[in-house]
Structure formats: C-alpha cells, structure tokens
Protein backbone atom coordinates (compact mmCIF):
# COMPACT_ATOMS: atom_id res chain seq x y z
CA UNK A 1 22.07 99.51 83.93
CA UNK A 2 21.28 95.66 82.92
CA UNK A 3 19.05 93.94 85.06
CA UNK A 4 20.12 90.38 85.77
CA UNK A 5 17.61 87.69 85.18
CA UNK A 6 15.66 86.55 88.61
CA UNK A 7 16.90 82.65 87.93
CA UNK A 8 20.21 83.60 87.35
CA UNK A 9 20.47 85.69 90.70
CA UNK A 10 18.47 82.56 92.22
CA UNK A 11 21.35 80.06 91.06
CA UNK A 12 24.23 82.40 92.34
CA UNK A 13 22.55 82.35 95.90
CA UNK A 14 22.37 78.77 96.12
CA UNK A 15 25.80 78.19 94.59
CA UNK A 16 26.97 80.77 97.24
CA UNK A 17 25.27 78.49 100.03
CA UNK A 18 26.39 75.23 98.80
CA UNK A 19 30.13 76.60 98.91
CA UNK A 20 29.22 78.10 102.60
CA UNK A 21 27.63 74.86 103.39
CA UNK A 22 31.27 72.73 102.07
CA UNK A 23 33.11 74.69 104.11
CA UNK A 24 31.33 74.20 107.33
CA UNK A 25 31.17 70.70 107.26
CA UNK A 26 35.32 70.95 105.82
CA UNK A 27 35.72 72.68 109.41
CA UNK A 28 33.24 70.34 111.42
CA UNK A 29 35.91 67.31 109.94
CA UNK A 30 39.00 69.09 111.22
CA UNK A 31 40.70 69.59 108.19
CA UNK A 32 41.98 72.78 107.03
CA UNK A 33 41.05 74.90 103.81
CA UNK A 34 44.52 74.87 102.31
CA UNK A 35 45.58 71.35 100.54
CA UNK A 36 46.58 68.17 102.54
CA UNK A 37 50.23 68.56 100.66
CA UNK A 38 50.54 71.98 100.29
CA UNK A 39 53.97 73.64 99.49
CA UNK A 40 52.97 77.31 100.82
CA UNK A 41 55.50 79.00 102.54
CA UNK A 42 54.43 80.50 105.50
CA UNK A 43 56.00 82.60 109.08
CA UNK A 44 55.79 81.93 112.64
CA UNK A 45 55.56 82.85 115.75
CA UNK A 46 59.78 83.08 115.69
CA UNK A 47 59.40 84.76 112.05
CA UNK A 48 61.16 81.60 110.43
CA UNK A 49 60.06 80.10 106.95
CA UNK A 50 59.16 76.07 106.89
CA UNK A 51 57.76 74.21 103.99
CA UNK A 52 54.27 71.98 105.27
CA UNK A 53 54.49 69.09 102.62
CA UNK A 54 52.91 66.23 105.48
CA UNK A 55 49.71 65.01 105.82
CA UNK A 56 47.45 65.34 109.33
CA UNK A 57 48.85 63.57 112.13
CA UNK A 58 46.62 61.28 113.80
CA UNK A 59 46.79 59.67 116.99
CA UNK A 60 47.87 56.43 115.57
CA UNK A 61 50.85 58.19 113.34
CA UNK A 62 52.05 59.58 116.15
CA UNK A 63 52.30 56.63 118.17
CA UNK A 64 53.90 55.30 115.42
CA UNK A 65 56.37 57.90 115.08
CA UNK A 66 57.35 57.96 119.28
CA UNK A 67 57.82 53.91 118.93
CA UNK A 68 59.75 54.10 115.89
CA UNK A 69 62.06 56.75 118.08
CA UNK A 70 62.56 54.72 120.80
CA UNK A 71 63.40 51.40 119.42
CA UNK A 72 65.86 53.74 116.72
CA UNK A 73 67.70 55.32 119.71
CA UNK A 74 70.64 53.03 119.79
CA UNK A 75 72.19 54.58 123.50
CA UNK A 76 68.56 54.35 124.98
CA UNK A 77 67.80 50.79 123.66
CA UNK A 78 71.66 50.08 125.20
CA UNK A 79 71.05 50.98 128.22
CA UNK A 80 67.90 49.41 128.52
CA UNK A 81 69.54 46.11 127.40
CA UNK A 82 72.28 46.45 130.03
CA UNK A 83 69.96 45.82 133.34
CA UNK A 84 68.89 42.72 131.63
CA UNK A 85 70.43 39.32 132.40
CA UNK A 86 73.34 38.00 130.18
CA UNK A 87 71.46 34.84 129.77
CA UNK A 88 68.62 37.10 128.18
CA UNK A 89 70.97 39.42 126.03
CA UNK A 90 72.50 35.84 124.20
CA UNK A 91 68.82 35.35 123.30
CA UNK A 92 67.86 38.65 122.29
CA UNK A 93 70.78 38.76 119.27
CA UNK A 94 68.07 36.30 117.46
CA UNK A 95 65.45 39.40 117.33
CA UNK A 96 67.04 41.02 114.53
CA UNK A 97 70.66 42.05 112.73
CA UNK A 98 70.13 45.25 114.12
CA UNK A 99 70.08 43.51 117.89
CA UNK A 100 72.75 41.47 117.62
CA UNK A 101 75.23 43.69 115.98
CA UNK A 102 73.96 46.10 119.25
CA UNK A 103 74.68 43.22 121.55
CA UNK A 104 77.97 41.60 120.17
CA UNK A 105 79.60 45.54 119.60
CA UNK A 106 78.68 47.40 122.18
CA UNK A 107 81.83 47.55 124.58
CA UNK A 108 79.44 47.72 127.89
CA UNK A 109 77.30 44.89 126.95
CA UNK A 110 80.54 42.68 125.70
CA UNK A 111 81.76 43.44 129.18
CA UNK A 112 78.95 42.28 130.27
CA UNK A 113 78.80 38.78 128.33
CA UNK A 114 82.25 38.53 128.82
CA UNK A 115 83.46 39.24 125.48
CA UNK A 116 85.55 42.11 126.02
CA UNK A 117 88.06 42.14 129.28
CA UNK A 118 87.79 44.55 132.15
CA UNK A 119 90.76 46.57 133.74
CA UNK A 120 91.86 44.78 136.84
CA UNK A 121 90.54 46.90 139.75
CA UNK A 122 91.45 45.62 143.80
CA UNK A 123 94.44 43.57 144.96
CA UNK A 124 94.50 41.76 147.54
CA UNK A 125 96.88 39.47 149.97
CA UNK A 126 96.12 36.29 152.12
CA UNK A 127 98.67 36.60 155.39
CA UNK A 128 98.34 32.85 156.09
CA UNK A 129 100.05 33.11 159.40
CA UNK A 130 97.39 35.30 160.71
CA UNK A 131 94.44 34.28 158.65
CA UNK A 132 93.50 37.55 157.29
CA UNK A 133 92.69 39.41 154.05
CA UNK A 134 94.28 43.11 153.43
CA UNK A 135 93.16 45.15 150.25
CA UNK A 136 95.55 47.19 148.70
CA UNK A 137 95.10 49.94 145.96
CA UNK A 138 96.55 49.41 142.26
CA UNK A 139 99.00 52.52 143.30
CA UNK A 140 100.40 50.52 146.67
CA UNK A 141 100.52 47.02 144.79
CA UNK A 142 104.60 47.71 143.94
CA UNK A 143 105.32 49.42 146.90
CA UNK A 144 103.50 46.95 149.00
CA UNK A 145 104.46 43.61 146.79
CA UNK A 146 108.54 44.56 147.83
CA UNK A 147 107.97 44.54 151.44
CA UNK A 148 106.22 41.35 152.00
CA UNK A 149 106.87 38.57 153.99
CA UNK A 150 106.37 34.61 152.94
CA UNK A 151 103.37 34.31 154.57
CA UNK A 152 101.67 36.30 152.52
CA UNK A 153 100.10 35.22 148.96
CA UNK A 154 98.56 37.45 146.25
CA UNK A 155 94.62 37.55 145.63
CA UNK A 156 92.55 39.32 143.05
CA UNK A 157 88.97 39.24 143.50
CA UNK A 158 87.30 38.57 140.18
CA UNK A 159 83.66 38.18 138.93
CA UNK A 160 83.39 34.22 137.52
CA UNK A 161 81.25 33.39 134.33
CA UNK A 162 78.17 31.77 135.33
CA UNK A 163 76.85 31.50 131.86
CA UNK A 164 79.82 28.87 131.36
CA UNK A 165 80.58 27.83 134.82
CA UNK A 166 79.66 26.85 138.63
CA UNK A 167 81.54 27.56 141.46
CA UNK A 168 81.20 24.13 143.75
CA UNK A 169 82.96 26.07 146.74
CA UNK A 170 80.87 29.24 147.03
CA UNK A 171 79.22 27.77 149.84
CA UNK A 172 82.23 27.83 152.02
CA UNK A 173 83.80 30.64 154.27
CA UNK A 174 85.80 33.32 152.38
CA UNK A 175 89.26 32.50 154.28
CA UNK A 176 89.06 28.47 152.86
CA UNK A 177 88.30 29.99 149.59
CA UNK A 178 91.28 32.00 149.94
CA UNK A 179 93.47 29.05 151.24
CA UNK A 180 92.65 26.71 148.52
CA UNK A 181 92.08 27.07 144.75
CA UNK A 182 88.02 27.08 143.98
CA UNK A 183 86.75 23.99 142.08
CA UNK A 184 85.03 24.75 139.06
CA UNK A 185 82.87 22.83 137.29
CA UNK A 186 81.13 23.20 133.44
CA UNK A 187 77.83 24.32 133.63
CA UNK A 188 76.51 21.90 130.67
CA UNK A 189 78.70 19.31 128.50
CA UNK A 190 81.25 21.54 126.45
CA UNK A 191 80.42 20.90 122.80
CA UNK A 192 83.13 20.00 120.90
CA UNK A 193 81.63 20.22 117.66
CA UNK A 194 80.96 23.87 117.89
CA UNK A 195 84.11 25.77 116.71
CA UNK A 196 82.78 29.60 116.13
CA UNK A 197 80.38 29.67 118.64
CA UNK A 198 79.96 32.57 120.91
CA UNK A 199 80.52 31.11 124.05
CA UNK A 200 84.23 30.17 122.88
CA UNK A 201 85.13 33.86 122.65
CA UNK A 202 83.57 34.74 126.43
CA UNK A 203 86.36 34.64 129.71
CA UNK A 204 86.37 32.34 132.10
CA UNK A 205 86.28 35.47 134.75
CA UNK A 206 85.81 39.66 135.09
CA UNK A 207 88.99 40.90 135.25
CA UNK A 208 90.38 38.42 132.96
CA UNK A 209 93.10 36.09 133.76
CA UNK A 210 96.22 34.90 131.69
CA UNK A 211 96.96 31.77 133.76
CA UNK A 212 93.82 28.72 133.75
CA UNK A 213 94.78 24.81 134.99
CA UNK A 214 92.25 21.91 134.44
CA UNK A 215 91.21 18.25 134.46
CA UNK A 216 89.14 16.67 131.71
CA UNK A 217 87.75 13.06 132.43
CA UNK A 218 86.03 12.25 129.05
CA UNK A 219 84.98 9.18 127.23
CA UNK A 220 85.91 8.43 123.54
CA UNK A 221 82.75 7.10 122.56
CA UNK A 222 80.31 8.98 120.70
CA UNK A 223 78.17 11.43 123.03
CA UNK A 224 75.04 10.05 124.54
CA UNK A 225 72.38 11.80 127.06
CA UNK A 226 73.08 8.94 129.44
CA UNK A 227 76.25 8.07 130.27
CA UNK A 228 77.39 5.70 133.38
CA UNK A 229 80.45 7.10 134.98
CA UNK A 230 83.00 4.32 134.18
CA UNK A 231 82.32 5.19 130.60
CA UNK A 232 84.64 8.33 130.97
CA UNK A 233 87.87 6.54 131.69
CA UNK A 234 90.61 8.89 130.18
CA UNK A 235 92.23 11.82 131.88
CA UNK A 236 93.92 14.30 130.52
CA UNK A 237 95.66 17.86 132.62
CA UNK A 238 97.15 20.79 131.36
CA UNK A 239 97.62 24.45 131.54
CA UNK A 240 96.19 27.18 129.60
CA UNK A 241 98.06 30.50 128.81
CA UNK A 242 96.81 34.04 127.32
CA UNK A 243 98.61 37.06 128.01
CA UNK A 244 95.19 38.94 126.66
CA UNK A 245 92.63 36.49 129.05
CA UNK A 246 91.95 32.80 128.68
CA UNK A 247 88.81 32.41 127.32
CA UNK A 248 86.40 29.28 126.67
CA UNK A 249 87.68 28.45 123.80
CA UNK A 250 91.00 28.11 124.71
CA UNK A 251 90.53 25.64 127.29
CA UNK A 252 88.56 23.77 124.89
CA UNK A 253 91.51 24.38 121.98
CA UNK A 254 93.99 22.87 124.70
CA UNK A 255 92.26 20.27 125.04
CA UNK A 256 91.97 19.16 121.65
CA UNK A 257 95.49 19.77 120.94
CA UNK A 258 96.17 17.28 123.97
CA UNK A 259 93.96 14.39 123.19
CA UNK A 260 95.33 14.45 119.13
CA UNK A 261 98.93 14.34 120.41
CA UNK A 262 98.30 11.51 123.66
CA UNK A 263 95.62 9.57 121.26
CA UNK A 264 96.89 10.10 118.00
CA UNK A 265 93.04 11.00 116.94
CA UNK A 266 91.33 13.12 114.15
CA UNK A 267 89.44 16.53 114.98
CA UNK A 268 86.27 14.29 113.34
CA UNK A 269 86.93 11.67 116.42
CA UNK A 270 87.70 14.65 119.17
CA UNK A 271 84.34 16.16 117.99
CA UNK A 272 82.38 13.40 119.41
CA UNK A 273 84.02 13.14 122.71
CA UNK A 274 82.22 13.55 125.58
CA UNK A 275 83.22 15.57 128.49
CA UNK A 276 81.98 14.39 132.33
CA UNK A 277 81.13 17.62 133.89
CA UNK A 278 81.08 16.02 137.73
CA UNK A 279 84.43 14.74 137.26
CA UNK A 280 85.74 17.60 135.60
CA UNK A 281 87.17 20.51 137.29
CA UNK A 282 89.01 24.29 136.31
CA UNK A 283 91.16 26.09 138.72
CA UNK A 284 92.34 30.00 138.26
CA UNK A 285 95.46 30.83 140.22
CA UNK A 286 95.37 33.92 142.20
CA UNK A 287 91.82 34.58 141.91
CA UNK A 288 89.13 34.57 144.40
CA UNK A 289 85.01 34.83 143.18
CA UNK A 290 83.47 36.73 145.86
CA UNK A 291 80.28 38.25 146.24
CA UNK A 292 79.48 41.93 146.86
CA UNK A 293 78.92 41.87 150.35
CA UNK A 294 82.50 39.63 150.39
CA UNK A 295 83.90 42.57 148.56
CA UNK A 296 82.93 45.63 150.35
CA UNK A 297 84.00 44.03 153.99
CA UNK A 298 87.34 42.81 152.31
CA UNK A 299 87.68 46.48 150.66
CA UNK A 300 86.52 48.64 154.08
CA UNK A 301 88.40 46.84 156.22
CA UNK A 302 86.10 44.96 158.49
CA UNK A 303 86.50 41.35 157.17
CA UNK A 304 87.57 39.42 160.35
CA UNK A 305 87.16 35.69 159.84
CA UNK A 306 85.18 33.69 162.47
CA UNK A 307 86.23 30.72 164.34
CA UNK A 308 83.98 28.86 161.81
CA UNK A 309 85.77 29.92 159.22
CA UNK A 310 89.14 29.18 160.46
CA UNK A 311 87.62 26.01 162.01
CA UNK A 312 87.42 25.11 157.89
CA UNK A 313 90.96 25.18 157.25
C-alpha cells in the first residue's frame, strides 16, 4: 500500500477547506450552487417540468415587473382613465402614441369626449296647459306620441358639451327651460383656422342630436385678443342638419359655407374671422340639459314645479 506524501495530504485538506469555505460564504450571499442561467430541468411540487433560464429577482426587478403590468393592462389603465375629467383625458393623448390611440379608440372614453354618440335613453313631454313634465319609456313613446293633445311638446333630456359650450340658462327653473329653447354660448373663440382638430369631431350634446340652429355675430377683420363690440358687425343664421349627430365641426362647416356664398370670400379670408362669443348663441330643438337631481325627479315622478318657477314664465 503507497503511502501518500505528508505535504500532499496537507494541500488536499486545505483545498478541501477553501472549497467548504466558498461555499459558505456562496450561501451567506443568497445565491444558489447551480448557475445564475442554468438550463436544468427540474420537478415540482405538481410534478411538472419548467426550464429556469432567469436571473435572481430582486426587489427592484420586481417592482419593475408589477409597474410594467399595470401600465400594459390596457382594460385596467381604461378604466382608470374613465373617472378622470374629459378636460384631463384631451391632455393625457400628449403622454404617448400608446395613450392617445387608448383615448381616441376606446368606445367608453369617446363617449365620454363626445366622439362617439350615445343611444337616446328617456323621453319626455312638456303639457304647457298644465305646466308639467311626464317621462315616458322608449317602448310607450309611439303609443303615447298618437294620443296626444296640442298642448303637449316633445323633450329629450340630453347631457350638453361643456368642453365646447356654456349653458347661459342653467340658472333658471326647469319648467322655463322647458318653455323656451336654452341659449348657448361658445366656451372660447371657435378657431377657424383649425380644420382636423379634435374638437370638430366632438357633439354638441349626449344623446346626439340631428337638428342644431345658430347666430354668428363676427367681424371680418383679422382676429385680435381685444376686440370692441361694434367691431363684429355682420350676422349671419342658419340651420345645421346630421342624421348621425351634429357635431362642432359642422356648425363651424355651415358657417363657412354661409359667409363664402353672402361675402363672396376665400377660405384664407374666413380663416381669420373672428367670432364674438357674447353675441353669439346655439339653440337645440327638443332638448333640455338637466342635471341629475333634474333627472331623477322628472324620471320618478315627483317633479312638481313651484310657483317660482311658473312665476318665470
């Protein structure tokens, strides 16, 4: 039997230690003994195969990963996006392509910003001789609409673009509302200039409406921040029709096609026009922009106008 040399035993030991040593402190690091991208198949606890060719997940990977998930999941980051204002969700398309492709094609959120029409929901009718407001179903509205008298006149309540418009006669009752048409007025100077802009493919109102009338006072001169109000002394009215909604553009379309034909102008003259929004006014037949407690008295049945209200007419 050979007898190994005393060194060489000596140098076995302490290459025996050093490897015990490495794999101690290996351990003490958190790392595992088999390779950061290793390719070994291995089972379960549900006796399934899986390849493990990732790294170690740290904290900050992870973090990563769950942010990365969220702002990916298109239904979660749409309904997020759809308790926001629609002032906010115009600004928001400027984040990224990914944003405002979300935005401008998701039906809820176009419903939203008034890009895409909503079914027409309640019906209602004025009786004028007795000053009240009835709600009727979409199911009754033919039954109902045969066996009316001439006192009464149709009403659809209807949600009114405030991103485009103001409503000057919110502040009155809901009978004088339902009396007489509601003035509208632009909320900013309409900008001619802009032909593909967003706002020109929004509707004037929620459910839209096919039938819009309006008066534009304007001025020919070139637009200016300032402008004294004899400046705008042309006047031009007219009526807008689209079977699929009337939207912003078409009012501002109509308009165009009106001052051409009455001023024999260019588009390059009509695109410096500028519009008085005091003097100005939109009216939509046969609707009525109510709010939601308006709505849910109207629709339960315990809308009785006050002697206020009729006190207004």
């Amino acid at each position: 039997m050979a007898v190994v040399p005393t060194s060489r035993k000596r140098s076995r030991r302490v290459s025996l230690a050093f490897k015990v040593l490495k794999k101690r402190n290996t351990y003490a690091n958190g790392a595992s003994f088999k390779p950061a991208h290793s390719t070994k198949r291995r089972s379960n606890v549900h006796n399934t195969t899986r390849d493990y060719t990732h790294g170690k997940l740290t904290r900050g990977v992870t973090t990563a990963m769950s942010r990365n998930a969220v702002l990916n999941t298109q239904e979660l980051q749409e309904l997020i996006l759809s308790h926001l204002p629609s002032k906010d969700l115009l600004t928001f398309r400027g984040v990224s392509k990914h944003w405002n492709g979300l935005i401008t094609k998701s039906p809820e959120l176009k419903k939203k910003l008034f890009l895409f029409g909503k079914a027409n929901g309640s019906f209602w009718f004025l009786n004028a001789k007795s000053g009240k407001i009835e709600a009727y179903s979409k199911y009754e509205k033919k039954t109902v609409s045969g066996n009316l008298t001439e006192h009464h006149e149709p009403l659809a309540p209807a949600q009114l673009n405030t991103d485009l418009f103001i409503n000057v006669s919110a502040k009155r009752s809901l009978i004088h509302r339902a009396y007489y048409r509601e003035d509208i007025v632009f909320k900013a100077t309409p900008d001619l200039s802009k032909h593909d802009s967003i706002f020109n493919r929004m509707h004037v109102c929620q459910p839209p409406v096919s039938h819009v009338n309006f008066k534009f006072v304007f001025s020919s001169q070139p637009f200016k921040r300032y402008r004294r109000v004899h400046d705008f002394i042309h006047e031009i009215r007219a009526e807008v029709f689209n079977t699929r909604g009337v939207k912003y553009g078409d009012i501002l379309r109509k308009f165009r096609s009106e001052v051409k034909a009455q001023l024999l102008v260019t588009d390059a003259e009509v695109d410096k026009y500028a519009i008085s929004i005091v003097a100005s006014r939109v009216w939509v037949p046969v609707r009525i922009f109510v709010t939601d407690k308006e709505f849910e008295a109207v629709e339960s049945g315990v809308y009785e106008p006050s002697q206020t209200d009729m006190l207004e007419l």
